[in-house]
C-alpha atoms as a PDB file:
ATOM      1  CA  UNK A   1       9.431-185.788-104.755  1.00  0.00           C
ATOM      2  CA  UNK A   2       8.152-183.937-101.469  1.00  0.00           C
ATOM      3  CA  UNK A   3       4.505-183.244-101.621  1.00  0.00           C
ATOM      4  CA  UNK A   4       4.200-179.348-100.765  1.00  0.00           C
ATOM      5  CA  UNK A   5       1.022-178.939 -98.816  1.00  0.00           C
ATOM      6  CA  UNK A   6      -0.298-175.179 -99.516  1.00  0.00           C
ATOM      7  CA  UNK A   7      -2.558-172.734 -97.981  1.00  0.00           C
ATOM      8  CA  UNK A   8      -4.794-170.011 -99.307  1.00  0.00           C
ATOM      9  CA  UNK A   9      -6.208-167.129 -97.501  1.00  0.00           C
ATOM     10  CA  UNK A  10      -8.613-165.378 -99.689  1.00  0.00           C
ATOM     11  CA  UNK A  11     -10.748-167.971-102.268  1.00  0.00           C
ATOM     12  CA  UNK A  12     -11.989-165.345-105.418  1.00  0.00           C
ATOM     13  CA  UNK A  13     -11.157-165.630-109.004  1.00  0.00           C
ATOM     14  CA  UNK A  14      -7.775-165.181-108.695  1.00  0.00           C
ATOM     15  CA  UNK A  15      -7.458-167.533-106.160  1.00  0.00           C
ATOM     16  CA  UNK A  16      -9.414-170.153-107.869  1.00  0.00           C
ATOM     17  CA  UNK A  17      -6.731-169.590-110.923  1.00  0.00           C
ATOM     18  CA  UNK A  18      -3.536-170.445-108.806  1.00  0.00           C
ATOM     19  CA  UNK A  19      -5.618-173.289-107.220  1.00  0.00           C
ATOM     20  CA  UNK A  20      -6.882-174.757-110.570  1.00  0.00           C
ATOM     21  CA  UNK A  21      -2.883-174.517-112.102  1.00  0.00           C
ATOM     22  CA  UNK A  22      -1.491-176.237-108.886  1.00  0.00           C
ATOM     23  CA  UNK A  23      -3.836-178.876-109.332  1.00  0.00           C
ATOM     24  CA  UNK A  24      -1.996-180.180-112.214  1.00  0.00           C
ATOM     25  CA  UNK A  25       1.396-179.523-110.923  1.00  0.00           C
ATOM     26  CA  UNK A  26       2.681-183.046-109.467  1.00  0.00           C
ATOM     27  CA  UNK A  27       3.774-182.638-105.890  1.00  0.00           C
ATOM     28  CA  UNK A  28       1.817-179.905-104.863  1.00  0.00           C
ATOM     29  CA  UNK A  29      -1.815-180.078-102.990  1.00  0.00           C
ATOM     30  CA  UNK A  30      -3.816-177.190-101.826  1.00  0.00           C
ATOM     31  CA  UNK A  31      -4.655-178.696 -98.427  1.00  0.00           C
ATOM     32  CA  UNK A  32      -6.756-175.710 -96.577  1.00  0.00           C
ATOM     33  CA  UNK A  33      -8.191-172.910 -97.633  1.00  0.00           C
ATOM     34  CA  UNK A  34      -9.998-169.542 -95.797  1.00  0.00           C
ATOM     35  CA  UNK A  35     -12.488-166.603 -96.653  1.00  0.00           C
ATOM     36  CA  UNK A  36     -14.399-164.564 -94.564  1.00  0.00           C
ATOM     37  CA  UNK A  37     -17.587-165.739 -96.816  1.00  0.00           C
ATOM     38  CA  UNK A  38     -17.908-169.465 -95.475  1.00  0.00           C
ATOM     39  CA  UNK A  39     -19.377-170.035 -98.657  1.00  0.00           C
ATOM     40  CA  UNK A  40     -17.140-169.539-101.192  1.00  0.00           C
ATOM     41  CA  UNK A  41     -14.434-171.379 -98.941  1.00  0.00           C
ATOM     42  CA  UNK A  42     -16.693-174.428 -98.839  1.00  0.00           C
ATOM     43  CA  UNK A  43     -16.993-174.356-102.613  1.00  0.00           C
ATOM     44  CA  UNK A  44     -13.003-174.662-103.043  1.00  0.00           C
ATOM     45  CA  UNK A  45     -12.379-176.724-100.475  1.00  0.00           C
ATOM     46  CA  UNK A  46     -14.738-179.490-101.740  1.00  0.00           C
ATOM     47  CA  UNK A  47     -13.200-179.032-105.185  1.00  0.00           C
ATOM     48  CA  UNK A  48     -10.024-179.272-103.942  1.00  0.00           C
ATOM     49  CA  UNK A  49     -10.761-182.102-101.583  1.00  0.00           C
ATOM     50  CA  UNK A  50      -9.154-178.998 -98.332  1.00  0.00           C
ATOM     51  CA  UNK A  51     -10.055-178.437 -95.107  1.00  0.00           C
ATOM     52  CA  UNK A  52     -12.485-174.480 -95.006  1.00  0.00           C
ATOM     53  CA  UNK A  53     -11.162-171.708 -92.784  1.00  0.00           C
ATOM     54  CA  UNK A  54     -13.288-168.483 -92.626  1.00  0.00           C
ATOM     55  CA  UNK A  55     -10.451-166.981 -90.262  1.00  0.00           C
ATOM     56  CA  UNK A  56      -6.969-166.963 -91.656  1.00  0.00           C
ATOM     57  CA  UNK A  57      -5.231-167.378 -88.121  1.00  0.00           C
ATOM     58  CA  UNK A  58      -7.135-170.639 -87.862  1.00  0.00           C
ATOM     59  CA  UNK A  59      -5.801-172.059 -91.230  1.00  0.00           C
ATOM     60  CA  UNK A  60      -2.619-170.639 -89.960  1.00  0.00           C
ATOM     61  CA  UNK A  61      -2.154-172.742 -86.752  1.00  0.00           C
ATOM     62  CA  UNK A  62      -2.246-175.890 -89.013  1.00  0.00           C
ATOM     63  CA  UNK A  63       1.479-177.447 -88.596  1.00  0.00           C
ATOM     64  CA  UNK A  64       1.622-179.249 -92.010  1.00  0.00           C
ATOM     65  CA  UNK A  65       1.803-176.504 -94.310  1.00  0.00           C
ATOM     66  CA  UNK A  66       4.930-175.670 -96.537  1.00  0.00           C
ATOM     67  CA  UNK A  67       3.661-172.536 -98.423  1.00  0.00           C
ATOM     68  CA  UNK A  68       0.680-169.998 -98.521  1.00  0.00           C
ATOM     69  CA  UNK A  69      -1.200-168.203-100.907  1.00  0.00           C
ATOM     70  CA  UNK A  70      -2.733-164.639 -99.809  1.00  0.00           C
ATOM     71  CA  UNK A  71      -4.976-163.265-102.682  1.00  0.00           C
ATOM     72  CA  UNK A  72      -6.639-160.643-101.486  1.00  0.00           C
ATOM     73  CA  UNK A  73      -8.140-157.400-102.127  1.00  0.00           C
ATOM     74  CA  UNK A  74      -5.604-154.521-101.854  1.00  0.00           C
ATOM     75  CA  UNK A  75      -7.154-152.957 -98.657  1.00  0.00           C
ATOM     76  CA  UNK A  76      -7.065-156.170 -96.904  1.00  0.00           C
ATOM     77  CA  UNK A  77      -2.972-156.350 -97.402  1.00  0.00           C
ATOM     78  CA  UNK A  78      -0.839-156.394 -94.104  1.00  0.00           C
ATOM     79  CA  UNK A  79      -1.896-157.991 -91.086  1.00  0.00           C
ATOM     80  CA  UNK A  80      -2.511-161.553 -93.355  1.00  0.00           C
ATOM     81  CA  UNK A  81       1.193-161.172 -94.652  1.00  0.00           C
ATOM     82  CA  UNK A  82       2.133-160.490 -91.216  1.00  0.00           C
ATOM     83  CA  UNK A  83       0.176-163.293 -89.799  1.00  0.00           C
ATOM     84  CA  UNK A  84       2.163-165.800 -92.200  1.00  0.00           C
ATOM     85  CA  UNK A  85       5.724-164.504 -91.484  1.00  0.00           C
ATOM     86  CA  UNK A  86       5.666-164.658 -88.045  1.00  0.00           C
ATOM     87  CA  UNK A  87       4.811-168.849 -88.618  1.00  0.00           C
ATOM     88  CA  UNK A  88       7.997-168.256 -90.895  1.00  0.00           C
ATOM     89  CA  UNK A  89       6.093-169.574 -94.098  1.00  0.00           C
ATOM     90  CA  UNK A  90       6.886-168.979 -97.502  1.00  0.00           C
ATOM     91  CA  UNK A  91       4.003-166.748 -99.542  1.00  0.00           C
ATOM     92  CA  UNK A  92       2.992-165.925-102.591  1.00  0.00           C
ATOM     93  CA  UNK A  93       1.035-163.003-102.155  1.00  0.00           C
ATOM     94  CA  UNK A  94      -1.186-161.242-105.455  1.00  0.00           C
ATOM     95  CA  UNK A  95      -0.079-158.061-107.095  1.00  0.00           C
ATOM     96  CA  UNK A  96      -0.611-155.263-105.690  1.00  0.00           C
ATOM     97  CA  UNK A  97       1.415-155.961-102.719  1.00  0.00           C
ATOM     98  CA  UNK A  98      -0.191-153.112-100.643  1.00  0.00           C
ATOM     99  CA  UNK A  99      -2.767-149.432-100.564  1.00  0.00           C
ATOM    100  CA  UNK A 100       0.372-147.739 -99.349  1.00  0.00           C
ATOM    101  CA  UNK A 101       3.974-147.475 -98.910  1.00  0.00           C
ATOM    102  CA  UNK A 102       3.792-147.881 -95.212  1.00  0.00           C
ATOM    103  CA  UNK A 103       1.991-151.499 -95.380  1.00  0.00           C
ATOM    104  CA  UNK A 104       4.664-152.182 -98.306  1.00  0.00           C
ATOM    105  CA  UNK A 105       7.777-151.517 -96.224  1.00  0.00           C
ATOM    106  CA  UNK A 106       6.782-152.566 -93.720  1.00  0.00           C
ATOM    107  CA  UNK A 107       5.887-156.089 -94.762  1.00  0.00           C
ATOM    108  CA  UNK A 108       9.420-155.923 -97.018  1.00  0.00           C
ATOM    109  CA  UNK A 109      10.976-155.406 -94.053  1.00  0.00           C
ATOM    110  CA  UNK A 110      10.013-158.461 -92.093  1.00  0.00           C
ATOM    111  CA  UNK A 111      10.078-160.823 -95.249  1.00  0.00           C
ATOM    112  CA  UNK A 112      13.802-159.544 -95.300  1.00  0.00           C
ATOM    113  CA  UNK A 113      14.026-160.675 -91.547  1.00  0.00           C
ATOM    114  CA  UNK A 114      12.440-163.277 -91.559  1.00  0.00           C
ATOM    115  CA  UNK A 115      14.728-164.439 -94.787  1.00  0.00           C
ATOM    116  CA  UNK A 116      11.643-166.137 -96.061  1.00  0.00           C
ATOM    117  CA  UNK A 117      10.544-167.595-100.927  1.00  0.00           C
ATOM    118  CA  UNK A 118       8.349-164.602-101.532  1.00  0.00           C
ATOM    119  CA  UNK A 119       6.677-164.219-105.083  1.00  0.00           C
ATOM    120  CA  UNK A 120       4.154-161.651-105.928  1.00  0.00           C
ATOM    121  CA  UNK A 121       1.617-162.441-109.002  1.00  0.00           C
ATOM    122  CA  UNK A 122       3.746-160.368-111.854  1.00  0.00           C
ATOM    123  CA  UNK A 123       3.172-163.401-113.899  1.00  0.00           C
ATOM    124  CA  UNK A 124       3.792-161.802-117.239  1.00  0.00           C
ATOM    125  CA  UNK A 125       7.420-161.709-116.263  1.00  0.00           C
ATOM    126  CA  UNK A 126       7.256-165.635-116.932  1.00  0.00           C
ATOM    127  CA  UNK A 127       5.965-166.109-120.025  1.00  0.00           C
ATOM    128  CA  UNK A 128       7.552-166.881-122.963  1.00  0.00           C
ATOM    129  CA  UNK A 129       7.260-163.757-124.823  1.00  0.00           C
ATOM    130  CA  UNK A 130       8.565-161.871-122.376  1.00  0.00           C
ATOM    131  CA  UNK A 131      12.081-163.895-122.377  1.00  0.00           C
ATOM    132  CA  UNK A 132      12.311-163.735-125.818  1.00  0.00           C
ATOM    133  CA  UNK A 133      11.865-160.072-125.349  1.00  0.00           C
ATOM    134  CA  UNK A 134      14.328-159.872-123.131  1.00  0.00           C
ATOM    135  CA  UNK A 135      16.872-161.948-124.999  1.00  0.00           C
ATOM    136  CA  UNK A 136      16.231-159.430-128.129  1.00  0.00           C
ATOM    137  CA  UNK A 137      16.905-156.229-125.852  1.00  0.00           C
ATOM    138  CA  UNK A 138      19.640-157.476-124.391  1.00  0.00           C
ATOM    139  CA  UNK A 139      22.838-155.096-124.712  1.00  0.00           C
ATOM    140  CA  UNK A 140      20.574-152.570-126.652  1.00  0.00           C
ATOM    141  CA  UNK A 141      19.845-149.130-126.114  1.00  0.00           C
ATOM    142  CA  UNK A 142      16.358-148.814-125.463  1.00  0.00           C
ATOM    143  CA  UNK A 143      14.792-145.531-126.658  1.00  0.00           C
ATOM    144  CA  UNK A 144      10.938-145.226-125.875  1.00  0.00           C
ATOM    145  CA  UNK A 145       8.672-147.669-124.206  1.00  0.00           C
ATOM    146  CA  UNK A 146       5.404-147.129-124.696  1.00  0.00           C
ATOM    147  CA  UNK A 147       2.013-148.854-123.005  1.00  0.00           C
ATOM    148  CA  UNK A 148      -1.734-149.521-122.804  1.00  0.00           C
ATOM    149  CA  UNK A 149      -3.784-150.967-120.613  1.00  0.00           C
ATOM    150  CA  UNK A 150      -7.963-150.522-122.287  1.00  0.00           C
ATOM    151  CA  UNK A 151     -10.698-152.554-120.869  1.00  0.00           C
ATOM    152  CA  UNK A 152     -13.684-152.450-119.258  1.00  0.00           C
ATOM    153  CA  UNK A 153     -13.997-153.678-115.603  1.00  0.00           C
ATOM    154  CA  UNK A 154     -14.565-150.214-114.488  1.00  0.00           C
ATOM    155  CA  UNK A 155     -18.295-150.973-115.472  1.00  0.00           C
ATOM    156  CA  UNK A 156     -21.260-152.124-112.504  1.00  0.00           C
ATOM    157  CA  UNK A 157     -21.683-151.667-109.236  1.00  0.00           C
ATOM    158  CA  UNK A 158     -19.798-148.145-108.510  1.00  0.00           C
ATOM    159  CA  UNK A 159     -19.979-149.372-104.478  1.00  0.00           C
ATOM    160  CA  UNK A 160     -17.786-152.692-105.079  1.00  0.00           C
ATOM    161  CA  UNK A 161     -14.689-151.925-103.838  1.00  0.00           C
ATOM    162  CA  UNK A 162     -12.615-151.962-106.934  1.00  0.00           C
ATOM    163  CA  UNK A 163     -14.073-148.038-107.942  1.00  0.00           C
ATOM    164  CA  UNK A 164     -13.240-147.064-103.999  1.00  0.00           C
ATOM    165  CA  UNK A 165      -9.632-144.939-104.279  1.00  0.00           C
ATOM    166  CA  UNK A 166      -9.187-145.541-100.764  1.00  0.00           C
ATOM    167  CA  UNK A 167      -9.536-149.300-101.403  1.00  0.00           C
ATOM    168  CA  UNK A 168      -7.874-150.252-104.321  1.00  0.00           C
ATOM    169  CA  UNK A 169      -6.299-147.140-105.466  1.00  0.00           C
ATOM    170  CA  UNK A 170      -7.880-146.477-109.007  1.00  0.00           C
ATOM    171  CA  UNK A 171      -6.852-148.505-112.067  1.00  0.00           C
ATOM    172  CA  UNK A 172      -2.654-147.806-111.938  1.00  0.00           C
ATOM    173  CA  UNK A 173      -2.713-149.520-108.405  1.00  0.00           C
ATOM    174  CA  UNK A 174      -4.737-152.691-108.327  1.00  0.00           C
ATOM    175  CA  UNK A 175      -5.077-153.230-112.374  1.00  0.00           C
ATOM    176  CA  UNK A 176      -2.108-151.451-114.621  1.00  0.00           C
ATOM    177  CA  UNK A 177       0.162-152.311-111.787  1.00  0.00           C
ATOM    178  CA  UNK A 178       0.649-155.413-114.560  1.00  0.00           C
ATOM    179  CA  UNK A 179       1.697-152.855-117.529  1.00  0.00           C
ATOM    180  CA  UNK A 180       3.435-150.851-115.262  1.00  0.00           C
ATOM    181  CA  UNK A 181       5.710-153.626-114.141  1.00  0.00           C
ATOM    182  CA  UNK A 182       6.685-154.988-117.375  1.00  0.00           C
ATOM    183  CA  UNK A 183       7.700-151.490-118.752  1.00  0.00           C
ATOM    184  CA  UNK A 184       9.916-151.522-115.567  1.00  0.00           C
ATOM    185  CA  UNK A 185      10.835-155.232-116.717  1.00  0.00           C
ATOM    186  CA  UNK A 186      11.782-154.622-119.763  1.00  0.00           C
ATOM    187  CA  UNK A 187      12.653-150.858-119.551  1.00  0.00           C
ATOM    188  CA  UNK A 188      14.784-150.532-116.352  1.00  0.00           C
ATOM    189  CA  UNK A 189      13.555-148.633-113.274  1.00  0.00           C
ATOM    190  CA  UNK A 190      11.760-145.215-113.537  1.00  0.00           C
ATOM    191  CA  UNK A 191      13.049-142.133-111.752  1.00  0.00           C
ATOM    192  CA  UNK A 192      10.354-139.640-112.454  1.00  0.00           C
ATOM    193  CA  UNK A 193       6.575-139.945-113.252  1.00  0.00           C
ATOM    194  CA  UNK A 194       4.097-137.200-114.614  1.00  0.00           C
ATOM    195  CA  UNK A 195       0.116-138.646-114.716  1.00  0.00           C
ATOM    196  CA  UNK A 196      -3.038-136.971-115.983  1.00  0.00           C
ATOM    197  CA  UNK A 197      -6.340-138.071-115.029  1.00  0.00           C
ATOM    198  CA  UNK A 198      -9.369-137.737-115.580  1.00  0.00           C
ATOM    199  CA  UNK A 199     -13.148-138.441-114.671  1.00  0.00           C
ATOM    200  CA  UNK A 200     -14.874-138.719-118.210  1.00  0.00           C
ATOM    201  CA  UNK A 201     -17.631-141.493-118.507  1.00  0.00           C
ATOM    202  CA  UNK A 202     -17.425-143.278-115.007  1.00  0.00           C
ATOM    203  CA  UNK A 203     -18.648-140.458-112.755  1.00  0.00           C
ATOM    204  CA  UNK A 204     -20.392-142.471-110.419  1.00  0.00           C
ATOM    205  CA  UNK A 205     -17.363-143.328-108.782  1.00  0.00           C
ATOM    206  CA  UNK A 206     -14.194-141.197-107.286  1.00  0.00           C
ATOM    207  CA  UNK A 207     -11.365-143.469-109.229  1.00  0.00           C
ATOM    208  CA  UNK A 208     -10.190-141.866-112.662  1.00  0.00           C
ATOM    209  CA  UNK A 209     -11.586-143.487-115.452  1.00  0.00           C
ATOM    210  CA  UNK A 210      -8.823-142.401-118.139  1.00  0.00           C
ATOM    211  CA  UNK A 211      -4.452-142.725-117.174  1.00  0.00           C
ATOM    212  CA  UNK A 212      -2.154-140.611-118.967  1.00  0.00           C
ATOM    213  CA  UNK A 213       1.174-141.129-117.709  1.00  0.00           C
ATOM    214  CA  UNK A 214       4.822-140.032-119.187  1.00  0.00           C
ATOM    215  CA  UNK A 215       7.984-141.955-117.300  1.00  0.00           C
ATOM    216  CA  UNK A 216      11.222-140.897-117.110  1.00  0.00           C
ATOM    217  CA  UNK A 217      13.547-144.342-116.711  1.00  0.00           C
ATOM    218  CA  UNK A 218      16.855-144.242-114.738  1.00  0.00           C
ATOM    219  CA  UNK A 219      18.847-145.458-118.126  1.00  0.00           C
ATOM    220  CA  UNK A 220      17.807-141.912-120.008  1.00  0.00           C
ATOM    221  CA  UNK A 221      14.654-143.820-121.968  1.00  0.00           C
ATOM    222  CA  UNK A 222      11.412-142.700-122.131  1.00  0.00           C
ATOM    223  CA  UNK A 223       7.882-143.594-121.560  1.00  0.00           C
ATOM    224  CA  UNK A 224       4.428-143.248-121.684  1.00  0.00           C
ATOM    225  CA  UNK A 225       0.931-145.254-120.279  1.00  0.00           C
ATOM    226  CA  UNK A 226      -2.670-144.735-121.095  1.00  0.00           C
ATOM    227  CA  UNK A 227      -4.953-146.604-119.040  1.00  0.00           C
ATOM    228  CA  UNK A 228      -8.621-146.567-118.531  1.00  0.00           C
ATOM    229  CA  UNK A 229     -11.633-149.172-117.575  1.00  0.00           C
ATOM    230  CA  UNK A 230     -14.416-147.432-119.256  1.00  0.00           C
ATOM    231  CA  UNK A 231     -13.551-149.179-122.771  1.00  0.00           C
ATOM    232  CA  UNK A 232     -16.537-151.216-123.902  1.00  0.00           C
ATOM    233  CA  UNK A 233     -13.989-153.270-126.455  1.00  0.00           C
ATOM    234  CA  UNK A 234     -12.756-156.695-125.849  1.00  0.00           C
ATOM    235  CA  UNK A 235      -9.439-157.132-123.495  1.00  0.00           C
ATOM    236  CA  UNK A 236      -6.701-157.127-126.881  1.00  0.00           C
ATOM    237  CA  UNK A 237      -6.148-153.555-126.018  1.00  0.00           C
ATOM    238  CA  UNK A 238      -4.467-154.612-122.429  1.00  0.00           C
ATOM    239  CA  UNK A 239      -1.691-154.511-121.287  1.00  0.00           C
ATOM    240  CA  UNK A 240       0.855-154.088-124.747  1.00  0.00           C
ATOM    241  CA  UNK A 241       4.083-152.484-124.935  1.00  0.00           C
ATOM    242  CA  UNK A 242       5.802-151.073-127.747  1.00  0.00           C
ATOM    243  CA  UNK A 243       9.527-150.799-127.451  1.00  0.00           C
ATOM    244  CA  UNK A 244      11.403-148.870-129.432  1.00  0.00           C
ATOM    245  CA  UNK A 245      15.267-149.855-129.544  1.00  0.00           C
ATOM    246  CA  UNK A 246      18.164-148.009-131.778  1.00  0.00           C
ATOM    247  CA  UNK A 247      16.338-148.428-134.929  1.00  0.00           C
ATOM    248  CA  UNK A 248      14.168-151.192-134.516  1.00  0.00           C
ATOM    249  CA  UNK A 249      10.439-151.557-132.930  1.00  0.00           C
ATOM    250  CA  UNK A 250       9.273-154.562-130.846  1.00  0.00           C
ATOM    251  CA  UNK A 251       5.220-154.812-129.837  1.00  0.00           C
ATOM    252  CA  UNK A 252       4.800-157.101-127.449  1.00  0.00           C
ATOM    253  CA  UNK A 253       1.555-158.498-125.127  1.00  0.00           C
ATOM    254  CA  UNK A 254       1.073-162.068-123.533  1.00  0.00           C
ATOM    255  CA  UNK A 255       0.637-164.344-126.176  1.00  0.00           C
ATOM    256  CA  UNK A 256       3.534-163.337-128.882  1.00  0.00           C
ATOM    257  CA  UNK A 257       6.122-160.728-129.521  1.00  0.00           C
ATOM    258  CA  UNK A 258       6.481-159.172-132.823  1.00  0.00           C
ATOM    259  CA  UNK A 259       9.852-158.496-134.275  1.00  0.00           C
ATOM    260  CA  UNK A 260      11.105-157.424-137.945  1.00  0.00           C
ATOM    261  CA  UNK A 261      13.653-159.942-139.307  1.00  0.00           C
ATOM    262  CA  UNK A 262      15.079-158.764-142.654  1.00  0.00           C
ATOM    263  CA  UNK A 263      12.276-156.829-143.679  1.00  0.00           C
ATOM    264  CA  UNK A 264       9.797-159.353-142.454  1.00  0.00           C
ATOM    265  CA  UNK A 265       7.202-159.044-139.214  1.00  0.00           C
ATOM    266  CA  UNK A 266       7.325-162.053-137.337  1.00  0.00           C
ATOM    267  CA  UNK A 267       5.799-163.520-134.750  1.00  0.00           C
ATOM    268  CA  UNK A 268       7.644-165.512-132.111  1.00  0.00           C
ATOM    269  CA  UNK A 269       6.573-166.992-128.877  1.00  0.00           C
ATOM    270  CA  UNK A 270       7.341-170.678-126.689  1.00  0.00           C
ATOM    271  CA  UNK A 271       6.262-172.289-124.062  1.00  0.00           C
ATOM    272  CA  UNK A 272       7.090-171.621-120.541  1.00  0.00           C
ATOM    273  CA  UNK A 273       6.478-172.594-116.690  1.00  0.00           C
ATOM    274  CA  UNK A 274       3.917-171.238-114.761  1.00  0.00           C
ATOM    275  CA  UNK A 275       5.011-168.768-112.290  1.00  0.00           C
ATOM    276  CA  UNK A 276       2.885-171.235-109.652  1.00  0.00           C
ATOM    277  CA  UNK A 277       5.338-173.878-111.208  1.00  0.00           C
ATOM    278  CA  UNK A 278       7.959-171.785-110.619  1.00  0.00           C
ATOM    279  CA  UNK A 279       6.792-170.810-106.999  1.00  0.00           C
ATOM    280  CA  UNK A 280       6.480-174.457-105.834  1.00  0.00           C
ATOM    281  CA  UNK A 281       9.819-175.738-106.911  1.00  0.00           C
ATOM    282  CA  UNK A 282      11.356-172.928-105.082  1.00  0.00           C
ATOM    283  CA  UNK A 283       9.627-174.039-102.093  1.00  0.00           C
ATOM    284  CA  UNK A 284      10.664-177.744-102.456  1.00  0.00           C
ATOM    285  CA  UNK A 285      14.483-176.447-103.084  1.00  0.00           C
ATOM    286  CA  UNK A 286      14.381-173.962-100.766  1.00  0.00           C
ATOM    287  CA  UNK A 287      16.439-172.070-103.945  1.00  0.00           C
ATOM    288  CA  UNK A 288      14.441-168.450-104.789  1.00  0.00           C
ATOM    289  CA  UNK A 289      17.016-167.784-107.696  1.00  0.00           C
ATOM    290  CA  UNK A 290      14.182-168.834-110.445  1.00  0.00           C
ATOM    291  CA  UNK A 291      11.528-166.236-108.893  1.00  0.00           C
ATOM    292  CA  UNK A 292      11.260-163.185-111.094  1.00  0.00           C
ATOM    293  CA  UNK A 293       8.756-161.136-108.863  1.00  0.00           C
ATOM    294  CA  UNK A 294      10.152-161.412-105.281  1.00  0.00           C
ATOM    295  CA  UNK A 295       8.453-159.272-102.712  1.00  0.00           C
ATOM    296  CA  UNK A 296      11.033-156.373-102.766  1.00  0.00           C
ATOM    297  CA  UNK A 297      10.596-155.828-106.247  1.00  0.00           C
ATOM    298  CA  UNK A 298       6.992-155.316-106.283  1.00  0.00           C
ATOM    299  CA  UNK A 299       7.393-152.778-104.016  1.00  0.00           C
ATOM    300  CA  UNK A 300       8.821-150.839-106.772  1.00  0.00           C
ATOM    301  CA  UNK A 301       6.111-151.257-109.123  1.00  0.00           C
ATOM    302  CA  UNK A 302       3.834-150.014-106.468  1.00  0.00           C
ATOM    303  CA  UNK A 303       5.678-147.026-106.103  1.00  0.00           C
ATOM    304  CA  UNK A 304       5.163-146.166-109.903  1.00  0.00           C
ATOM    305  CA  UNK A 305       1.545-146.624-109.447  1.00  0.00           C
ATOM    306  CA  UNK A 306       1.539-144.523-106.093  1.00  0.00           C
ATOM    307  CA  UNK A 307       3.600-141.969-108.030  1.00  0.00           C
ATOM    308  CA  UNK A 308       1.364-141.444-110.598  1.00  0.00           C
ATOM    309  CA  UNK A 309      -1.557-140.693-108.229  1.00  0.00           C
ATOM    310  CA  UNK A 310       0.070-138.029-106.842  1.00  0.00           C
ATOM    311  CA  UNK A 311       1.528-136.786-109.592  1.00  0.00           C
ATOM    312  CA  UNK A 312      -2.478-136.128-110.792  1.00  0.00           C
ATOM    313  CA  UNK A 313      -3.460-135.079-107.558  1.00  0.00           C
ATOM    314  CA  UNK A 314      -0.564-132.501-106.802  1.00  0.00           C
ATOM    315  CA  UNK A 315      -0.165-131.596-110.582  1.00  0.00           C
ATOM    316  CA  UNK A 316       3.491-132.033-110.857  1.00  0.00           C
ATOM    317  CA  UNK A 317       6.612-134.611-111.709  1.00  0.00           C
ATOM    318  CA  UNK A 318       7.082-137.158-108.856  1.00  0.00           C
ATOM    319  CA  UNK A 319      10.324-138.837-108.349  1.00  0.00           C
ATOM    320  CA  UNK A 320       9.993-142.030-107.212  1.00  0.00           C
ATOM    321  CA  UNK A 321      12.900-141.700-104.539  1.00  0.00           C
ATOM    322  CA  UNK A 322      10.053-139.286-102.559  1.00  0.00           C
ATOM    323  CA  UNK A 323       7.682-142.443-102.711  1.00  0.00           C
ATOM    324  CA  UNK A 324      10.278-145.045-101.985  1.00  0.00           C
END
């Protein structure tokens, strides 16, 4: 088996994730890693036995990598991505992909040049709820969707970048974007979005602190979101969808999906690869078929999110073919 030697530019918590799960995937070694605070690139680089960048061009010059890993905060998106195409490397790059539509196409157009494995971190797709989900829908006519996303990260420091709109776009961009995806996922692609929000508890900062959202999907179905980060409740109120289909009713969320069987709730799940698992042996194979969260697509999903902003800001229905 060919050892695939991966890069990381960017070394926070998600990062640490991805690194931790490709630790225990044979064949794969996290050989360098970057951040612009030296520190917390010396801490995963001695866990992970890697060489410590603080400048991503540096870690890019190395000529022994196979793959890279950019997990960075939203702003930061572009010239990194950039950066790692032009060395013609494969990426997996955290969702969101971009602050803006520009940066987005933009880097989906160069990926497409470039012909390069992409995979963005939509790793709900992956599990196995979700394919049982989709194996259920399949063929049916899906009536409503409808999805939550509670919790409350929008709490502390209102400087931190995360409560900046012009940095990571309010909750929809940088932290629904995960709900928002899977109703596409599941629900088919949205032509028209119509958002309310508001400032209620969180005034501190200039990002909406309560989503209201109603979607309008390309197959005739229906939606609707409610998102806010000013919940003071534990996290079992993210990101869960409840599908209505012909008759029936499906709630789904990470762990399990819950189906009626002859009169009976039931809960069903299985196991399933990791989408790093999944992202690695595309690498090796050089085969993208298995990714379920190329590049291209998450542009879409950002375009929901982007939508939806407007929408609140302007006051009106947004198709998404003015954002895209």
């Amino acid at each position: 088996m060919r050892e695939i030697k991966i890069g990381f530019i960017g070394c926070g918590g998600n990062a640490n994730g991805h690194m931790n799960q490709l630790a225990g995937i044979e064949g794969a070694r996290v050989v360098a890693v970057c951040d612009v605070q030296a520190e917390r690139a010396q801490s995963a680089a001695e866990k992970h036995n890697a060489d410590p960048y603080t400048a991503h061009q540096a870690l890019l010059e190395r000529d022994d990598l196979d793959a890279v890993y950019l997990s960075l905060p939203v702003f930061v998106h572009g010239q990194p991505e950039f950066d790692v195409i032009e060395r013609g490397l494969p990426f997996f790059v955290e969702k969101p992909v971009a602050i803006n539509m520009d940066i987005a196409r933009e880097v989906e157009a160069a990926v497409a040049n470039a012909g390069l494995i992409t995979c963005v971190g939509y790793q709900l797709r992956y599990l196995g709820s979700t394919q049982i989900t989709q194996q259920i829908l399949h063929g049916r006519t899906i009536n409503m969707v409808v999805g939550k996303y509670w919790c409350s990260t929008g709490h502390g420091d209102p400087s931190a970048w995360l409560r900046q709109m012009n940095k990571s776009g309010g909750q929809l961009v940088e932290q629904a974007t995960h709900t928002i995806d899977m109703m596409r996922y599941m629900g088919g692609e949205v032509e028209t979005v119509y958002a309310m929000q508001a400032n209620r508890f969180l005034k501190e900062t200039d990002c909406p602190d309560a989503n209201s959202l109603s979607l309008q999907f390309t197959s005739g179905a229906i939606g609707s979101l409610t998102a806010t980060w000013a919940y003071a409740g534990d996290w079992s109120n993210a990101n869960i969808l409840d599908l209505l289909y012909e008759g029936e009713l499906l709630n789904w969320n990470p762990s399990r999906v819950l189906v009626q069987e002859d009169g009976e709730w039931v809960d069903k799940t299985k196991p399933s690869p990791t989408i790093d698992e999944i992202f690695v042996d595309a690498v090796r194979s050089g085969d993208a078929s298995s990714i379920l969260s190329p590049y291209s697509d998450a542009v879409k999903t950002l375009a929901i999110s982007l939508a939806a902003n407007l929408s609140a800001r302007e006051d009106r229905p947004i198709a998404i073919s003015e954002i895209l």
